[in-house]
C-alpha atoms as a PDB file:
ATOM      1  CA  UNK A   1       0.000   0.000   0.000  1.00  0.00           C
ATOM      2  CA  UNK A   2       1.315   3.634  -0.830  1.00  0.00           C
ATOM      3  CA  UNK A   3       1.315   6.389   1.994  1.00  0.00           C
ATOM      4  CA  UNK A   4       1.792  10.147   1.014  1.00  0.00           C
ATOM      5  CA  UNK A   5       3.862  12.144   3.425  1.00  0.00           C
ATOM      6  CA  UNK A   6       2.944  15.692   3.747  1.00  0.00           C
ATOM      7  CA  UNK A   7       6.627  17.605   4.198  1.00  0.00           C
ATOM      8  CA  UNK A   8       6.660  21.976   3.473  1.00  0.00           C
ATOM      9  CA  UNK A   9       3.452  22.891   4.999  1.00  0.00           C
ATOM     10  CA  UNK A  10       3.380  26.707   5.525  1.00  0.00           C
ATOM     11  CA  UNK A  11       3.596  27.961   9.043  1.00  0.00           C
ATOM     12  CA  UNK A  12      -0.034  29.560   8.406  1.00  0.00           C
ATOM     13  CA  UNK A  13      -1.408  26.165   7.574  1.00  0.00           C
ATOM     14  CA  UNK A  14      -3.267  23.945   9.955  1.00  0.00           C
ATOM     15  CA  UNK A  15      -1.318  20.522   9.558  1.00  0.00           C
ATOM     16  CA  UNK A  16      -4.000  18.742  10.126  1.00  0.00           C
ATOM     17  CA  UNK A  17      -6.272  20.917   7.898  1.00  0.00           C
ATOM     18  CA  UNK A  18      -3.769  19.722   4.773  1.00  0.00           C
ATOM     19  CA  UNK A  19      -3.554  15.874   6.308  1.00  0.00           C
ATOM     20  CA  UNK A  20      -7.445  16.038   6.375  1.00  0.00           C
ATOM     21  CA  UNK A  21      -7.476  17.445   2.559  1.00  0.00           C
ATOM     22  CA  UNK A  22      -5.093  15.293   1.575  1.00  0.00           C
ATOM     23  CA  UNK A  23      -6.570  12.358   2.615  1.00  0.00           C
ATOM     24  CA  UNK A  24     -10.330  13.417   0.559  1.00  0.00           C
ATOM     25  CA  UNK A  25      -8.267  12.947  -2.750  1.00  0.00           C
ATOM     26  CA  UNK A  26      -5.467  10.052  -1.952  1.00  0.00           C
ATOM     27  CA  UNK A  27      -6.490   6.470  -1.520  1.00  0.00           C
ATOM     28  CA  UNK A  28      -4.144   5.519   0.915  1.00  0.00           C
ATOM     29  CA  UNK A  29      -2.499   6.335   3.930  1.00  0.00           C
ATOM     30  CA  UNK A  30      -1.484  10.306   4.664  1.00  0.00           C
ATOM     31  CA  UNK A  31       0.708  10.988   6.847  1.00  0.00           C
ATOM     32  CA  UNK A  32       2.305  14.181   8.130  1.00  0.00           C
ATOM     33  CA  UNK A  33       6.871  14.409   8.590  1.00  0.00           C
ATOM     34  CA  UNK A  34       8.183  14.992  11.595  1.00  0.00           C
ATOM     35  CA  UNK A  35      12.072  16.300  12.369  1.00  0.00           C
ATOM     36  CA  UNK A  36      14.204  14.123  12.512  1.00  0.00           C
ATOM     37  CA  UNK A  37      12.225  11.022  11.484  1.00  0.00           C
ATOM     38  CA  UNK A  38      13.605   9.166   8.563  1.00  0.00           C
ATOM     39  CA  UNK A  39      11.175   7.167   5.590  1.00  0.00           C
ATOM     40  CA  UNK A  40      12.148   4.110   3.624  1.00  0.00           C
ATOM     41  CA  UNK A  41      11.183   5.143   0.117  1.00  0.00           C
ATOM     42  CA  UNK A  42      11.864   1.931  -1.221  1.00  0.00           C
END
């Protein structure tokens, strides 16, 4: 299964505003970056 990562969001955006959007238009898993954390893209 695919999972989008959501990495840039603007200060002025509500993360979990874009996640929520995100999620209306991608079939799979979305997912928001965090510092620091690493992501197989394999």
């Amino acid at each position: 299964m695919q999972q989008l990562v959501l990495t840039h969001i603007p200060a002025w955006n509500d993360p979990e505003v874009c996640r929520k959007q995100a999620a209306e238009v991608w079939p799979g898993e979305v997912g928001l970056a965090r510092a620091g954390q690493t992501y197989d893209l394999d």
